[in-house]
Protein backbone atom coordinates (compact mmCIF):
# COMPACT_ATOMS: atom_id res chain seq x y z
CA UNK A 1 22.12 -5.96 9.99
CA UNK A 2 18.66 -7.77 9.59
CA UNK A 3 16.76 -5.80 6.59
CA UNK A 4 13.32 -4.84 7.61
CA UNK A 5 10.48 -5.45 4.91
CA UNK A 6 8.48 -2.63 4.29
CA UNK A 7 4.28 -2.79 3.65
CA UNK A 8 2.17 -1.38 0.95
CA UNK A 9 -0.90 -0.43 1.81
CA UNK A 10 -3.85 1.14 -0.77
CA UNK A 11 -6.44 2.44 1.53
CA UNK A 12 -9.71 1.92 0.24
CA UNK A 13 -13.34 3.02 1.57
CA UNK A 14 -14.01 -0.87 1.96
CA UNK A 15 -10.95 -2.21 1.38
CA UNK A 16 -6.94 -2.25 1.95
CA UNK A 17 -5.28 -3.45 -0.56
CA UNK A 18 -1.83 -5.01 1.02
CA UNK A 19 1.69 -5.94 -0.31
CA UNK A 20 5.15 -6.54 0.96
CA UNK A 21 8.31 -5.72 -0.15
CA UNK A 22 11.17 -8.88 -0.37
CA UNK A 23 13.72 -8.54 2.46
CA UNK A 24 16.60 -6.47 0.35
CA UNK A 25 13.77 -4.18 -0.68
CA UNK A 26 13.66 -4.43 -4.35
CA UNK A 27 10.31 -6.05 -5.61
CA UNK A 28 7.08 -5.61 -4.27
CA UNK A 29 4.65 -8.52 -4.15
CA UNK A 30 0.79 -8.27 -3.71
CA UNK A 31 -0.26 -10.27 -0.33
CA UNK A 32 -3.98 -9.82 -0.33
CA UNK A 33 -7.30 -7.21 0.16
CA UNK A 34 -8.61 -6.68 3.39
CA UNK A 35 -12.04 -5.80 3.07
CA UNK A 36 -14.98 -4.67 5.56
CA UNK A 37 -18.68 -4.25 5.78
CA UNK A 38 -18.55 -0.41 6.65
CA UNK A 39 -15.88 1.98 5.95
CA UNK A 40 -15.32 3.16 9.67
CA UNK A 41 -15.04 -0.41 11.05
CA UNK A 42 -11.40 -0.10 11.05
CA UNK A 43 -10.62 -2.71 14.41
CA UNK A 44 -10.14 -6.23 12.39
CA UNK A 45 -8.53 -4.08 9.60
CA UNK A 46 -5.76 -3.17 11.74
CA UNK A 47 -5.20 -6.03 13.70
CA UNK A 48 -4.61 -8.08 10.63
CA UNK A 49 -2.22 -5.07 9.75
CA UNK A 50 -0.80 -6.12 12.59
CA UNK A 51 -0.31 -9.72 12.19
CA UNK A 52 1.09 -9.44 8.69
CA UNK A 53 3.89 -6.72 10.25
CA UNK A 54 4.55 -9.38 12.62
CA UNK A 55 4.53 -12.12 9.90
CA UNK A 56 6.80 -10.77 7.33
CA UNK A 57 9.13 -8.57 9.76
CA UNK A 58 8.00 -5.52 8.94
CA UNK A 59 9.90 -2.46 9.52
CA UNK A 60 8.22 0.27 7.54
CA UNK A 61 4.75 1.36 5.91
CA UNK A 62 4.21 2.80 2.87
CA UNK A 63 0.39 4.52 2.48
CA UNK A 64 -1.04 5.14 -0.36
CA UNK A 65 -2.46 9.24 -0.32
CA UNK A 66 -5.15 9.64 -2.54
CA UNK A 67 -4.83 13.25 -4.18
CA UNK A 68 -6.54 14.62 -6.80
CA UNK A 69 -5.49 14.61 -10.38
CA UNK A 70 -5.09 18.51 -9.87
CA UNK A 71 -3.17 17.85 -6.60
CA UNK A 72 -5.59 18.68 -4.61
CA UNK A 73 -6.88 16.66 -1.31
CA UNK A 74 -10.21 15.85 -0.77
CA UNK A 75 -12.23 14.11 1.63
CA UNK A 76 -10.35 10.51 0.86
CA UNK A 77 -6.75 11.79 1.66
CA UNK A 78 -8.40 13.28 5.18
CA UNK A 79 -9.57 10.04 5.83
CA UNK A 80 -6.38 8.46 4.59
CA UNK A 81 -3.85 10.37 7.02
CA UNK A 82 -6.43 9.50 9.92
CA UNK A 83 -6.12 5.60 8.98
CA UNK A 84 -2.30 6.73 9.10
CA UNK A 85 -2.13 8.35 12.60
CA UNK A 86 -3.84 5.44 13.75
CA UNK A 87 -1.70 2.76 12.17
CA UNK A 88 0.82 4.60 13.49
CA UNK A 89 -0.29 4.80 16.93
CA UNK A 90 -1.00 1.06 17.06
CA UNK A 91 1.98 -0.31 14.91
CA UNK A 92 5.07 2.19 16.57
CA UNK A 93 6.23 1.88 12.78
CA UNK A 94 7.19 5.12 10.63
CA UNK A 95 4.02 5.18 7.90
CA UNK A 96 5.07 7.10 5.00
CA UNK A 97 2.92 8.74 2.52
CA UNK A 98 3.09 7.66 -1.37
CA UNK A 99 1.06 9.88 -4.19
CA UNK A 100 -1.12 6.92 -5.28
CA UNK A 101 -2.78 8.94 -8.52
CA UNK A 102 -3.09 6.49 -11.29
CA UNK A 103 -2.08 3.25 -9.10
CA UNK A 104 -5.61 1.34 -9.46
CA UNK A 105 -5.22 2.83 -12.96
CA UNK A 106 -2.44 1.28 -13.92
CA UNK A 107 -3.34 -2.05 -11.55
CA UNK A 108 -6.33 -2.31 -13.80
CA UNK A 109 -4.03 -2.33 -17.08
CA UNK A 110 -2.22 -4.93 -15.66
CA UNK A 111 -5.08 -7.09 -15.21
CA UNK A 112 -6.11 -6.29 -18.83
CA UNK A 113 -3.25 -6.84 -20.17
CA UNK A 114 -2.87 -10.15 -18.50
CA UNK A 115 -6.09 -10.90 -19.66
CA UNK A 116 -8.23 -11.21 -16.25
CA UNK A 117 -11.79 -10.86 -17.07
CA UNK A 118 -13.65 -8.35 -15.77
CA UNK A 119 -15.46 -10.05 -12.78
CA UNK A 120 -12.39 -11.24 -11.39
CA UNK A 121 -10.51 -8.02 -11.42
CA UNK A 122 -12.27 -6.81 -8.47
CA UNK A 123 -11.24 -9.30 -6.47
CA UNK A 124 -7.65 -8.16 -6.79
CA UNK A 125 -6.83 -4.49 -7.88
CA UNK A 126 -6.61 -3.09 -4.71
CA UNK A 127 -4.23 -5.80 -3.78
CA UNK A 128 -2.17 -4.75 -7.20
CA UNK A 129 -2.48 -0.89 -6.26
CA UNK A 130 -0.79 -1.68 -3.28
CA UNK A 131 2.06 -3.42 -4.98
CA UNK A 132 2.47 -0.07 -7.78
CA UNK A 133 2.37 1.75 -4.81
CA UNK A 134 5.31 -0.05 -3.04
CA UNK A 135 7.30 -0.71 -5.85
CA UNK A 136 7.09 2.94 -7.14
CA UNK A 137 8.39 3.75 -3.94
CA UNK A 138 10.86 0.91 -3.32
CA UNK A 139 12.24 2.41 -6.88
CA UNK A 140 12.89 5.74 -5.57
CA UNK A 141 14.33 4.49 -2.38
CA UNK A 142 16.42 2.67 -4.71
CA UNK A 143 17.69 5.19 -6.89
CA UNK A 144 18.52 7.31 -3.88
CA UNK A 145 20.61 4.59 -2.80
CA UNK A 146 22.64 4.30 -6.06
CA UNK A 147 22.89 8.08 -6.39
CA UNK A 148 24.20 8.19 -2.52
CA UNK A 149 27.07 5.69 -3.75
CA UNK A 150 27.85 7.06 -6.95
């Protein structure tokens, strides 16, 4: 059976930060940001969606959903599970949801700790949200597994 690599996705206003899982689905690397002039312009967002599904054998999406600290959903995760619908539309792929709360938090202590300077972390934190998102799920996915055959 061919292992299917799953996608990270942090869904941003103007950008998408993107990353991959390896094909066991154990590690989750950043790929890139996709960004765009206005937050609706969606088109060239999702066709290069498309291309990297098609590049790294993509079998599943993971989305980051931006709630609230109090767990509450605001105007961002509405907008979020419309980007979702339509990825899923487009893609035929299952696109899971993945509470996101403190993953450009923590991308942004990883970039301090590994001493990027401040005018080059923009460049990349969405791109290392994705990756906490993915990998936090890839965990869980995981540790399902190992529970299952324990």
């Amino acid at each position: 059976m061919e292992n299917k690599r799953i996608l990270g996705l942090d869904f941003g206003s103007r950008t998408v930060g993107v990353a991959v899982s390896d094909p066991l689905g154990i590690t989750a690397q950043g790929v890139e940001t996709i960004e765009r002039p206005e937050e609706n312009k969606l088109r060239k967002t999702c066709a290069r969606i498309e291309q990297l599904i098609r590049e790294y054998g993509v079998g599943t999406i993971v989305l980051g959903c931006p709630k609230n600290m109090n767990n509450t959903e605001g105007e961002r995760v509405e907008k979020t599970l419309a980007f979702r619908d339509m990825l899923a539309r487009r893609t035929g792929l299952a696109v899971e949801m993945w509470d996101e709360r403190l993953s450009t938090v923590a991308a942004e202590r990883v970039l301090i700790e590994s001493g990027v300077r401040r005018e080059n972390r923009k460049a990349v934190i969405d791109k290392i949200a994705a990756q906490i998102i993915l990998q936090g799920y890839l965990d869980l996915q995981n540790a399902k597994k190992e529970q299952d055959n324990g």
